[in-house]
Protein backbone atom coordinates (compact mmCIF):
# COMPACT_ATOMS: atom_id res chain seq x y z
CA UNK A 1 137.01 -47.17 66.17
CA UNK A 2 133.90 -49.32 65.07
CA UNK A 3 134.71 -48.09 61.75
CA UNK A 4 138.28 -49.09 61.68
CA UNK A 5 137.45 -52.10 62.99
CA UNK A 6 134.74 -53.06 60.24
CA UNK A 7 137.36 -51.86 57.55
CA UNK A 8 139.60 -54.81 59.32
CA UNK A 9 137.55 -56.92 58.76
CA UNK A 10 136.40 -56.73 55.29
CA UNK A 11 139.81 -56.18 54.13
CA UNK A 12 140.54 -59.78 55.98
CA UNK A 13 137.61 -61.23 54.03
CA UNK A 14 138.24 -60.13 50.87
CA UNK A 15 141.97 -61.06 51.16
CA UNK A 16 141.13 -64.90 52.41
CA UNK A 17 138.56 -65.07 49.47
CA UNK A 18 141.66 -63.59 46.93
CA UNK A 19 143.98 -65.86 48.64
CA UNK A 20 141.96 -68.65 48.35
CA UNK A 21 140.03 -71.53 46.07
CA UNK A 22 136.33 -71.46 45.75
CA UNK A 23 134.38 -74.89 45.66
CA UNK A 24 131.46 -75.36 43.06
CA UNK A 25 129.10 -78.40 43.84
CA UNK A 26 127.37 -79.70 40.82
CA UNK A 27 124.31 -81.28 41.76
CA UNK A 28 122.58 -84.52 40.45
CA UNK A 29 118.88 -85.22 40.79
CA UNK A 30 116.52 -88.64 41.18
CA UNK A 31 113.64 -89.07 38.62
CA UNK A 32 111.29 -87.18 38.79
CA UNK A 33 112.68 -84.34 39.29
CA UNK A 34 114.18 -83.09 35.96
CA UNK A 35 116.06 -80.31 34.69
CA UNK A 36 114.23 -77.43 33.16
CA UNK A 37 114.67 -73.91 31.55
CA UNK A 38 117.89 -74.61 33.70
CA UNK A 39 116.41 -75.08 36.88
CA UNK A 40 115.34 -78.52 38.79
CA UNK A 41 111.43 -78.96 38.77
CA UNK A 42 109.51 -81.75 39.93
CA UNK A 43 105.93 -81.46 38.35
CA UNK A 44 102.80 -83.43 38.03
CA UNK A 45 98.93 -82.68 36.83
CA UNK A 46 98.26 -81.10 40.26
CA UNK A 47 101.98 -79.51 41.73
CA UNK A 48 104.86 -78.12 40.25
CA UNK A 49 108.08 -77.64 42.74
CA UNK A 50 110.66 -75.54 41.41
CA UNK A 51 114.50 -75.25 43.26
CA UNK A 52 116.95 -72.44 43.62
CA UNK A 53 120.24 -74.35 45.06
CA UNK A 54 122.31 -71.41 44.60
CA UNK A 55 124.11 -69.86 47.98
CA UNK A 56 127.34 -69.78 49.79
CA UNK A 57 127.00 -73.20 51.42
CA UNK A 58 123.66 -73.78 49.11
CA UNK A 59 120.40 -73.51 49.88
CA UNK A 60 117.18 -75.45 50.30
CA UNK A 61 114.99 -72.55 48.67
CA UNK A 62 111.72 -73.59 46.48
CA UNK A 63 108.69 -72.66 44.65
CA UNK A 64 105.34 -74.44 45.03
CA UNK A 65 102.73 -73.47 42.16
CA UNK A 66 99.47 -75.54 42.40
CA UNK A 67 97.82 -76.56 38.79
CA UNK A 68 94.93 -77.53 39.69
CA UNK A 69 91.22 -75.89 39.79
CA UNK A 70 91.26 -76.73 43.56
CA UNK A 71 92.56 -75.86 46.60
CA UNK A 72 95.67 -77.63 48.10
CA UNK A 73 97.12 -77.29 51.25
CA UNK A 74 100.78 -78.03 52.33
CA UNK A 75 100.95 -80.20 55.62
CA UNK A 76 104.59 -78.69 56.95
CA UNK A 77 104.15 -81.51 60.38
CA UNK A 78 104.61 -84.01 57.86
CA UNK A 79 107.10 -83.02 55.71
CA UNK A 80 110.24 -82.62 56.10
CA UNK A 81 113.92 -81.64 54.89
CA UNK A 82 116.21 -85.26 54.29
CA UNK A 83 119.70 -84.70 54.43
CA UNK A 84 122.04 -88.17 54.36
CA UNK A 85 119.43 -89.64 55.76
CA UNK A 86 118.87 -87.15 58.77
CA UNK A 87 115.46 -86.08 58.95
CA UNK A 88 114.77 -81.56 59.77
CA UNK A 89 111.64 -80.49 60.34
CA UNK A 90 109.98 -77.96 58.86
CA UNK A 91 107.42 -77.23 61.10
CA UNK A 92 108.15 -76.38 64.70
CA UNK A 93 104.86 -76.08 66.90
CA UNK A 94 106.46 -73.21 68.56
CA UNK A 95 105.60 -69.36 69.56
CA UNK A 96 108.00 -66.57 68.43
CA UNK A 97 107.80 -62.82 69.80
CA UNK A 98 108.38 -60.34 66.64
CA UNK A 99 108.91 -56.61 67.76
CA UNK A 100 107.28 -53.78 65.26
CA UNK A 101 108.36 -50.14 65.75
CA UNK A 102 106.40 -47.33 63.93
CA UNK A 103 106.83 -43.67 64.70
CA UNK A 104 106.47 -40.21 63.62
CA UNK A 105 108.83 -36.87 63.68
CA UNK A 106 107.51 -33.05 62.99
CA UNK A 107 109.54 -30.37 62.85
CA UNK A 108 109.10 -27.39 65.01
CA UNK A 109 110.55 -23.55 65.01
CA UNK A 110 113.36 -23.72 67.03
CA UNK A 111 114.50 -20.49 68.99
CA UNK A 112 118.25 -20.40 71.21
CA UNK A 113 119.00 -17.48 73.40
CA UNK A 114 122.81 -16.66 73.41
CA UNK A 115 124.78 -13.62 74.35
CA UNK A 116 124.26 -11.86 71.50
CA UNK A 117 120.22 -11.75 71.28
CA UNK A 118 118.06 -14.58 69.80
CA UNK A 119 119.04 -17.42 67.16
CA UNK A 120 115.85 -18.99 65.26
CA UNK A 121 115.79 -22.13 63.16
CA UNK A 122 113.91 -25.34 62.86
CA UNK A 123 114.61 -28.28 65.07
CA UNK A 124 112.77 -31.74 64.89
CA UNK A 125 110.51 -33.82 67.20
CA UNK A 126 110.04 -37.83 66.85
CA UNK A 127 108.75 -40.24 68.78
CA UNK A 128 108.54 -44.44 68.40
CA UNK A 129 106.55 -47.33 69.85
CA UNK A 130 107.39 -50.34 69.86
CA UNK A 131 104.72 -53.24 69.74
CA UNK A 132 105.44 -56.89 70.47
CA UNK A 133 103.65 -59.84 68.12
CA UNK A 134 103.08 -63.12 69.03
CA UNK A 135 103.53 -65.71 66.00
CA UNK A 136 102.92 -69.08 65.97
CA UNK A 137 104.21 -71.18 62.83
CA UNK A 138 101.89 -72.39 60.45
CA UNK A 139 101.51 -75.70 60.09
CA UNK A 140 99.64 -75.67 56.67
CA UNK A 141 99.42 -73.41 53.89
CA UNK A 142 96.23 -73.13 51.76
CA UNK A 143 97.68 -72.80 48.50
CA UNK A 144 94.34 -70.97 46.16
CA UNK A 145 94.58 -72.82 42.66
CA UNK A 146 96.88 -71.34 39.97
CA UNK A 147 98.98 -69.57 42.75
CA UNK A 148 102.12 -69.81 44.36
CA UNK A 149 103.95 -69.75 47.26
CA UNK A 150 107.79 -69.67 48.07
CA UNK A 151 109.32 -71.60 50.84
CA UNK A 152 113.22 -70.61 52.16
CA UNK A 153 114.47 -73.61 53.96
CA UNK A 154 117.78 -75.33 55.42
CA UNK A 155 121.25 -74.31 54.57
CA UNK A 156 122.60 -77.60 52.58
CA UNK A 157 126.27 -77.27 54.21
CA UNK A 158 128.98 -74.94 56.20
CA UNK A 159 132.63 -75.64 55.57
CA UNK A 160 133.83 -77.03 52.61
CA UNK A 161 134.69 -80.44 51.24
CA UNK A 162 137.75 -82.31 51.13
CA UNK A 163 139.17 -82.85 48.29
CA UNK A 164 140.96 -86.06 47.54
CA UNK A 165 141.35 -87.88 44.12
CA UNK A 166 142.09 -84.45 42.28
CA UNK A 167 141.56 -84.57 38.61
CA UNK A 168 143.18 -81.76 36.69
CA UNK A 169 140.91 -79.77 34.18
CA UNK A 170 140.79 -76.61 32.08
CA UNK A 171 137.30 -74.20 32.23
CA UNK A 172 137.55 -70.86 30.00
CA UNK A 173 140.71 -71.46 29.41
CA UNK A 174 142.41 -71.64 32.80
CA UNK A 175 143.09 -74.16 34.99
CA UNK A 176 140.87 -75.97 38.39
CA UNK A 177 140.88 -78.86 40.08
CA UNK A 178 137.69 -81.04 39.72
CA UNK A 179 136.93 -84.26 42.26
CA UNK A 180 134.07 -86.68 40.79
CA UNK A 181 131.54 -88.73 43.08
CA UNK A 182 130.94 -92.46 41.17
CA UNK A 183 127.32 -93.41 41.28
CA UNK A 184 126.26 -94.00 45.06
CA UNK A 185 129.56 -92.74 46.73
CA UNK A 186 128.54 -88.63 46.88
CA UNK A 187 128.63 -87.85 50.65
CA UNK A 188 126.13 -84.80 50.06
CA UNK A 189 122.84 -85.97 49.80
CA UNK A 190 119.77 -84.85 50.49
CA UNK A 191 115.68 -84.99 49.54
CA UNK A 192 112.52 -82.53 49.74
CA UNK A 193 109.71 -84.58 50.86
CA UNK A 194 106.42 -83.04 51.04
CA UNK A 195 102.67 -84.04 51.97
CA UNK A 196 99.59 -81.78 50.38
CA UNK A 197 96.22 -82.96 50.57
CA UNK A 198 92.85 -81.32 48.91
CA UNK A 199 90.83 -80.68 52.04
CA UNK A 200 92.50 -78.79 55.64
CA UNK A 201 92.37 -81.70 57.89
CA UNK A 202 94.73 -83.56 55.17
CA UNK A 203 92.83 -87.38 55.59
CA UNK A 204 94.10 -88.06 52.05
CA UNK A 205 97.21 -87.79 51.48
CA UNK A 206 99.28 -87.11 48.46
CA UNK A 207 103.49 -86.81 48.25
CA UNK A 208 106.27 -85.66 46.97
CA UNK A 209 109.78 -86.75 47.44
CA UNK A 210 112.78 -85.17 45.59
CA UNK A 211 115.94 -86.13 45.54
CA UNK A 212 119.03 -84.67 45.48
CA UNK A 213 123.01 -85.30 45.02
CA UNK A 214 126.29 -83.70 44.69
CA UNK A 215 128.44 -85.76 42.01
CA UNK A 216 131.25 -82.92 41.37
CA UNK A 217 133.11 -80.03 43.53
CA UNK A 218 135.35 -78.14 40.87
CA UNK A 219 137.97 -76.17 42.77
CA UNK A 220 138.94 -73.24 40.99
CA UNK A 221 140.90 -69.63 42.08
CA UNK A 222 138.53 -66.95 43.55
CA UNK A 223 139.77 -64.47 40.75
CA UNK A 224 138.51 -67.05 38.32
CA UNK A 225 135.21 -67.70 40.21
CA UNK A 226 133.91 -64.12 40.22
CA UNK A 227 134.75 -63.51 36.60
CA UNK A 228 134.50 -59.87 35.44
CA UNK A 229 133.87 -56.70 37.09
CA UNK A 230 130.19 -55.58 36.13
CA UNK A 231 130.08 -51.83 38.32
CA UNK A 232 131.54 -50.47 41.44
CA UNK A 233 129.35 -49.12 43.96
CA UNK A 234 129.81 -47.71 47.13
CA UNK A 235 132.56 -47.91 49.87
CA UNK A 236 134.50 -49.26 46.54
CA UNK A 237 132.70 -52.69 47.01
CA UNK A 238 132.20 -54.32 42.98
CA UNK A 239 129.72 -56.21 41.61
CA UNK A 240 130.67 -58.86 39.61
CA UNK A 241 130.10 -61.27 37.35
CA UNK A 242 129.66 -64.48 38.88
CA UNK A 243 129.91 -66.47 35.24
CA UNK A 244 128.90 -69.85 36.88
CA UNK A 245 125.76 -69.22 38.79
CA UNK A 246 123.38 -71.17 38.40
CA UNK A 247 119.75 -72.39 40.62
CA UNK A 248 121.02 -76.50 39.86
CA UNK A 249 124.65 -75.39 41.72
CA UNK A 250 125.92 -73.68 44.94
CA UNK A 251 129.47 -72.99 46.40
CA UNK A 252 131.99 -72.62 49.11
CA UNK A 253 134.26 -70.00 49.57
CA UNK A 254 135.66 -71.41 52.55
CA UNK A 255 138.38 -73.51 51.14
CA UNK A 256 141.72 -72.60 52.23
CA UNK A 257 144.69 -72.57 49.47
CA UNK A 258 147.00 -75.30 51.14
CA UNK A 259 144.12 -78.02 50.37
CA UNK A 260 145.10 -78.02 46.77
CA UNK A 261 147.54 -80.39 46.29
């Protein structure tokens, strides 16, 4: 039944994502930040912040390198995650309980009586305990020079957006719908702003603060979105080949056919 029931619904997945449009969001960035060996990097003589946008609803994912021939440490209490102007924290002072189970199985001669005289065989033993961690966030990261250290943050939206203004364009050859954002109107924005210091108790301060914009959503079939096959694999799921993805862009797949006008 469970296995029915998980066939339904991947079938109804995969039949809203054929039926439907998916949204790409090409993002815009604030100097610094620039755009590098197609990626967005902020960088400087001591840090260099490197982005990977790319995600079903996007993603706040980066990489923090330190440059320098000293230490650095990352004060998370005082940095934070911008979006239109809404400040997320990135450090919680907050316990969590992980649970860790290790275990071990041996196998043993195995002998069943029946009717008929004696049956022998193996049969296996296991057994499994389970420990529970305590884990308190950390609130700064010592960063050793010439390392690095990657950071998986907020989720940039859920939904999709509404498009209004439709342009029609042409990409490859077939047709999509494209909406434009003029200069200070994009209603996605959102910045990265972080606070290292040199020494632990961070007394001096040093910043960074990257910013971030959507100033496109191209709206294009899903057929068209996921491009080639590249190889089956199993339970007849495909890989494909995703021709447009890219760390500077993310998507939706959540936009329903009837919103294209």
């Amino acid at each position: 039944m469970t296995k029915i029931l998980l066939t339904i619904i991947g079938c109804a997945t995969l039949c809203s994502c054929a039926s439907g449009y998916t949204q790409i969001y090409q993002v815009n960035t604030v100097s610094p930040v620039i755009k590098k060996n197609s990626t967005y990097v902020f960088d400087n003589d001591t840090i260099q912040v490197t982005y990977d946008l790319w995600a079903d609803g996007g993603k706040m994912d980066f990489t923090l390198t330190n440059k320098s021939e000293k230490p650095i440490y990352i004060d998370w209490k005082r940095s934070s995650f911008v979006f239109n102007e809404r400040k997320s924290d990135y450090y919680i002072d907050k316990t969590t309980t992980r649970t860790t189970e290790s275990g071990a199985s041996i196998t043993l001669p195995l002998y069943v009586y029946s009717g008929t005289g004696r049956a022998s065989g193996f049969g296996s033993a296991s057994t499994s305990v389970s420990n529970e961690v305590m884990v308190k966030d950390e609130r700064v990261t010592f960063i050793p020079p010439h390392s690095t250290i990657s950071r998986r943050t907020y989720r940039l939206m859920t939904g999709y957006a509404k498009m209004k203004s439709l342009n029609d364009t042409s990409i490859d050859g077939k047709s999509a719908k494209v909406m434009n954002y003029p200069n200070g109107t994009s209603p996605y924005r959102w910045r990265n702003f972080l606070t290292y210091s040199f020494t632990e108790d961070c007394k001096q301060e040093y910043y960074v603060d990257n910013a971030f914009y959507v100033d496109k959503v191209i709206a294009m079939k899903w057929s068209h979105f996921h491009g080639k096959p590249l190889s089956a694999i199993a339970e007849e799921r495909t890989v494909w080949e995703y021709p447009y993805a890219s760390p500077t862009t993310f998507f939706s797949t959540q936009m329903p056919r009837q919103e294209i006008k």
